[in-house]
C-alpha atoms as a PDB file:
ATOM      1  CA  UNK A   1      40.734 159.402 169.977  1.00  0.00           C
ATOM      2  CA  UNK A   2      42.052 163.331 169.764  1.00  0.00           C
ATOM      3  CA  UNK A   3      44.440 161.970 166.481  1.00  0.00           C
ATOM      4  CA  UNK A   4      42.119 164.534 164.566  1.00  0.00           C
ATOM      5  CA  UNK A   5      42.704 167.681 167.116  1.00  0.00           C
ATOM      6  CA  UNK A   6      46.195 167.144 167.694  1.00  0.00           C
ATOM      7  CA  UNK A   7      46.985 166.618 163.463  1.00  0.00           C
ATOM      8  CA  UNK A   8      44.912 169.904 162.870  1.00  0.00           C
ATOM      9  CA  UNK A   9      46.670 171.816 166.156  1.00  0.00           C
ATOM     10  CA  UNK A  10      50.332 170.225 164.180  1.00  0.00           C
ATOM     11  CA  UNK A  11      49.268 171.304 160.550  1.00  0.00           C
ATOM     12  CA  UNK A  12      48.511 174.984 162.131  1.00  0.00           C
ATOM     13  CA  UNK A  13      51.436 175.407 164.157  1.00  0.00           C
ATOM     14  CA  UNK A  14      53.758 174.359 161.154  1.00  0.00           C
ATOM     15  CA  UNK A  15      52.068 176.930 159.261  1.00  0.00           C
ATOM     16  CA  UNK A  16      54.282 180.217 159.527  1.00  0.00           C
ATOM     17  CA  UNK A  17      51.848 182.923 158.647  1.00  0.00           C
ATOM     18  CA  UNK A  18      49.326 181.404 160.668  1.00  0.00           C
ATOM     19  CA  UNK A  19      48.206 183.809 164.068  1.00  0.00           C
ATOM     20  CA  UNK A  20      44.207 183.124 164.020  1.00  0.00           C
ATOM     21  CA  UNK A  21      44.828 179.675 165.768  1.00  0.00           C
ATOM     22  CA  UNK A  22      46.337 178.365 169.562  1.00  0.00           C
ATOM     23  CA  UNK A  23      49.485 176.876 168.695  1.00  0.00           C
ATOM     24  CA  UNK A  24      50.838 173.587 169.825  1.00  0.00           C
ATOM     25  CA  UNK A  25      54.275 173.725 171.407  1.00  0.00           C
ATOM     26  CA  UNK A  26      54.275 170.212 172.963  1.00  0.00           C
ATOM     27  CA  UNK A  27      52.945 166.882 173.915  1.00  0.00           C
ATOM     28  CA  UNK A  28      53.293 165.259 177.038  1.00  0.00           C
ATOM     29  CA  UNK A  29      52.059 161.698 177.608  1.00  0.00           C
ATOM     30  CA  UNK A  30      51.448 160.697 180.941  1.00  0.00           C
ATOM     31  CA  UNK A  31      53.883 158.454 183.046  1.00  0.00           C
ATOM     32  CA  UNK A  32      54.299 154.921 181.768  1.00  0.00           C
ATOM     33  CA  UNK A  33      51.729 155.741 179.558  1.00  0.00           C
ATOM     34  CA  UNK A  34      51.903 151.660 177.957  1.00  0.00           C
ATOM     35  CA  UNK A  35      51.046 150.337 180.835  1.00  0.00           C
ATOM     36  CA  UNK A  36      48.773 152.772 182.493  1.00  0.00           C
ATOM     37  CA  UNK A  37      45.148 152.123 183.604  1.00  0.00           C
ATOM     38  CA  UNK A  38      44.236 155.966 183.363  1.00  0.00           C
ATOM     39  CA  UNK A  39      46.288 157.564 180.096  1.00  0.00           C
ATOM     40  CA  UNK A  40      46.800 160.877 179.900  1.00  0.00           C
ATOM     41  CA  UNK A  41      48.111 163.188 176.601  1.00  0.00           C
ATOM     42  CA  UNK A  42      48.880 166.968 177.335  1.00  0.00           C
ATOM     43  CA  UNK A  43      48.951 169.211 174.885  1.00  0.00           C
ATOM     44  CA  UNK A  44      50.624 172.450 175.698  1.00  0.00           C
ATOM     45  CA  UNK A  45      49.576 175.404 174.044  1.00  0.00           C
ATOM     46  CA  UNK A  46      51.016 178.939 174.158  1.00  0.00           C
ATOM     47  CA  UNK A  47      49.430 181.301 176.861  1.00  0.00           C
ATOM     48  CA  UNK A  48      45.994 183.176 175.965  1.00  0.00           C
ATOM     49  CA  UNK A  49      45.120 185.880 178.540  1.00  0.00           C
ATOM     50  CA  UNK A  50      41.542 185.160 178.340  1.00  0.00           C
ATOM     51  CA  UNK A  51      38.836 183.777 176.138  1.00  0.00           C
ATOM     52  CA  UNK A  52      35.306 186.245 174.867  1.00  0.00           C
ATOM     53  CA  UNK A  53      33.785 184.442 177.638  1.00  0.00           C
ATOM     54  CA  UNK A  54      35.722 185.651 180.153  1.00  0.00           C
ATOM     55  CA  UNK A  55      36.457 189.025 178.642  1.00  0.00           C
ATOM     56  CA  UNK A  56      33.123 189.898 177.907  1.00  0.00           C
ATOM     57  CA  UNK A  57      32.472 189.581 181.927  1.00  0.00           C
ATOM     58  CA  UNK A  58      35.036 191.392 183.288  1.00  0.00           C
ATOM     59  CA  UNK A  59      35.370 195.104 183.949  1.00  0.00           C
ATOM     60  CA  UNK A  60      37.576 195.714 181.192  1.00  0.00           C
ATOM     61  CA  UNK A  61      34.382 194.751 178.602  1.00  0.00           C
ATOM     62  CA  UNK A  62      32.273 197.920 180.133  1.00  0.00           C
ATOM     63  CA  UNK A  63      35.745 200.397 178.643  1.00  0.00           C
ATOM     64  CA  UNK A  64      35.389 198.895 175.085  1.00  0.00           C
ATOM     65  CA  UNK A  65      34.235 201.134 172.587  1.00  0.00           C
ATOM     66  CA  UNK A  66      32.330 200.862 169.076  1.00  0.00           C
ATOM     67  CA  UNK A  67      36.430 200.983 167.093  1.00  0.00           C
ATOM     68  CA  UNK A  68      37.240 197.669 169.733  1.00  0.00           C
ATOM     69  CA  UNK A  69      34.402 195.624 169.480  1.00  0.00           C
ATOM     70  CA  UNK A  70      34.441 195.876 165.290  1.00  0.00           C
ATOM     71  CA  UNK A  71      38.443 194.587 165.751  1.00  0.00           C
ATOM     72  CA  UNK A  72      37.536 192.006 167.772  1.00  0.00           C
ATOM     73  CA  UNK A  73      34.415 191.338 165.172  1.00  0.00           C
ATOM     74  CA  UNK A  74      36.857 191.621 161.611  1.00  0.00           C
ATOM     75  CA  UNK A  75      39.505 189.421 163.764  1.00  0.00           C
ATOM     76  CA  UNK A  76      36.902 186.294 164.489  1.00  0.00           C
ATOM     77  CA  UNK A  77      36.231 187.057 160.682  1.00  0.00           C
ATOM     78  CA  UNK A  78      39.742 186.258 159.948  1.00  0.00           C
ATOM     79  CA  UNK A  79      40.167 183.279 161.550  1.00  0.00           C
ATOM     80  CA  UNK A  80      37.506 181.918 160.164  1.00  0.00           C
ATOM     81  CA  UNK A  81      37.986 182.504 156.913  1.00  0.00           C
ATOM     82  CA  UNK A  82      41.816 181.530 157.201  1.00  0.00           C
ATOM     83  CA  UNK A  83      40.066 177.635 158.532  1.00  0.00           C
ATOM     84  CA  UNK A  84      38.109 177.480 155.784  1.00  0.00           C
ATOM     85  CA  UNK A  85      40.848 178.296 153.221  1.00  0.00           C
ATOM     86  CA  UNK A  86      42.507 175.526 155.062  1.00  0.00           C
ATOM     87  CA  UNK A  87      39.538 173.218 154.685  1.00  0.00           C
ATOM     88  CA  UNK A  88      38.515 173.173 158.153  1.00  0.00           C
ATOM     89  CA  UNK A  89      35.422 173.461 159.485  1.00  0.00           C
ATOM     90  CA  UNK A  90      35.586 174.201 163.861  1.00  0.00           C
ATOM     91  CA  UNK A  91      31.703 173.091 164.253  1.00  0.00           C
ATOM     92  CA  UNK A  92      32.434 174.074 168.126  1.00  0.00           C
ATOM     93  CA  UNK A  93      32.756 178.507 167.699  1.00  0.00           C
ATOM     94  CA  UNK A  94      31.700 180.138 171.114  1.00  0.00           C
ATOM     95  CA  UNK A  95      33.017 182.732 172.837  1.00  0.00           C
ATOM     96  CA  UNK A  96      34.963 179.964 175.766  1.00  0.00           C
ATOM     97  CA  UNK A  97      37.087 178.797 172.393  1.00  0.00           C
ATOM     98  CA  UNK A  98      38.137 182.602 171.398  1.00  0.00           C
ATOM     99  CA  UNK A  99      41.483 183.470 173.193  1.00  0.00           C
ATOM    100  CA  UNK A 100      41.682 187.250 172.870  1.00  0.00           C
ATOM    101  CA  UNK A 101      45.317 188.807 173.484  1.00  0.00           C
ATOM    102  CA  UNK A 102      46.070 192.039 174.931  1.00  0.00           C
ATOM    103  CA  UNK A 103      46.265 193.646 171.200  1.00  0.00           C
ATOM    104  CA  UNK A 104      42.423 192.184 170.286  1.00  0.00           C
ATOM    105  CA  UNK A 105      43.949 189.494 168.335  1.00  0.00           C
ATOM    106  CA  UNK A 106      42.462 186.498 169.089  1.00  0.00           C
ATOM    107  CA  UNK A 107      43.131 182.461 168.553  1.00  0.00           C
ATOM    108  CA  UNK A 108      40.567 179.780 167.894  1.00  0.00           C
ATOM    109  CA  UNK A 109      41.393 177.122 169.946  1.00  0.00           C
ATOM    110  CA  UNK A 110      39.367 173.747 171.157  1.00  0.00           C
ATOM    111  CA  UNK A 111      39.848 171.462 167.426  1.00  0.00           C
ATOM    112  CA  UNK A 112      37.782 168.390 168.998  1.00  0.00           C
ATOM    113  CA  UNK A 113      34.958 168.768 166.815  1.00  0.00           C
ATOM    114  CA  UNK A 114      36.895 170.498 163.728  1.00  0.00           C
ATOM    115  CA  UNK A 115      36.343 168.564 160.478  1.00  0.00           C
ATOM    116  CA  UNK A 116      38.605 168.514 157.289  1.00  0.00           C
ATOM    117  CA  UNK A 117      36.120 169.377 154.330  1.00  0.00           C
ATOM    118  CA  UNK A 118      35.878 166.310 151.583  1.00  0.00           C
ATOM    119  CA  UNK A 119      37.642 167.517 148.690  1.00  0.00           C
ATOM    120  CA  UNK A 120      34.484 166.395 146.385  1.00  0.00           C
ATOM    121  CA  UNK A 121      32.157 168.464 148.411  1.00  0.00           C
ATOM    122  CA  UNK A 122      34.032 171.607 147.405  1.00  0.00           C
ATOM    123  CA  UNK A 123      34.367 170.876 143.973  1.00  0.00           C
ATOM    124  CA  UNK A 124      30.590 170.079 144.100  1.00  0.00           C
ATOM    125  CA  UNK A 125      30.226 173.432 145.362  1.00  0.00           C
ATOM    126  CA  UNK A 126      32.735 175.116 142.855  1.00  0.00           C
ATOM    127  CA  UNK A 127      30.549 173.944 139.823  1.00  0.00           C
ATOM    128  CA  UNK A 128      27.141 175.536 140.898  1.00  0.00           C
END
């Protein structure tokens, strides 16, 4: 059922360059997970400080400056446009799936939804 999530969160955290997505440092199943009525898969992630959501309510938000907010701007830009080299399209962007860091670098997190773009579409696209 999250095959799809956890290949995209693998194929990112292989990638070396990559720092616009969470990264997947393990998977935990849950105990006796063949015979289990209620199976559970944990993915662990490395540690965000706190999503937009979260930062954009807390006192630290009413500090930031014009110079901030246009980082945090070009950086969602970034990851963005590093998914779509990749082929991947989130289709779940709000502000609870963008980890922001202490630096302003953020991480888009939350694949469920995430789609690999169909090679033929793109070179449909390419010829127009």
């Amino acid at each position: 059922m999250y095959f799809r999530e956890l290949s995209l969160l693998l194929q990112f955290t292989l990638m070396e360059e990559n720092s616009h997505t969470s990264k997947l440092l393990d998977v935990v199943f849950s105990p006796d997970f063949s015979k289990a009525e209620h199976k559970y898969i944990f993915l662990v992630m490395d540690l965000a400080e706190i999503d937009l959501h979260g930062f954009m309510e807390s006192k630290a938000f009413k500090n930031v400056d014009e110079p901030c907010v246009l980082r945090l701007l070009y950086n969602i830009l970034c990851s963005l446009n590093y998914l779509h080299a990749a082929g991947v399209i989130h289709r779940d962007i709000k502000p609870a799936n963008i980890l922001v860091h202490r630096d302003l670098s953020i991480a888009l997190c939350d694949f469920g939804m995430a789609r690999k773009e169909v090679q033929e579409t793109r070179t449909m696209r390419e010829d127009k």
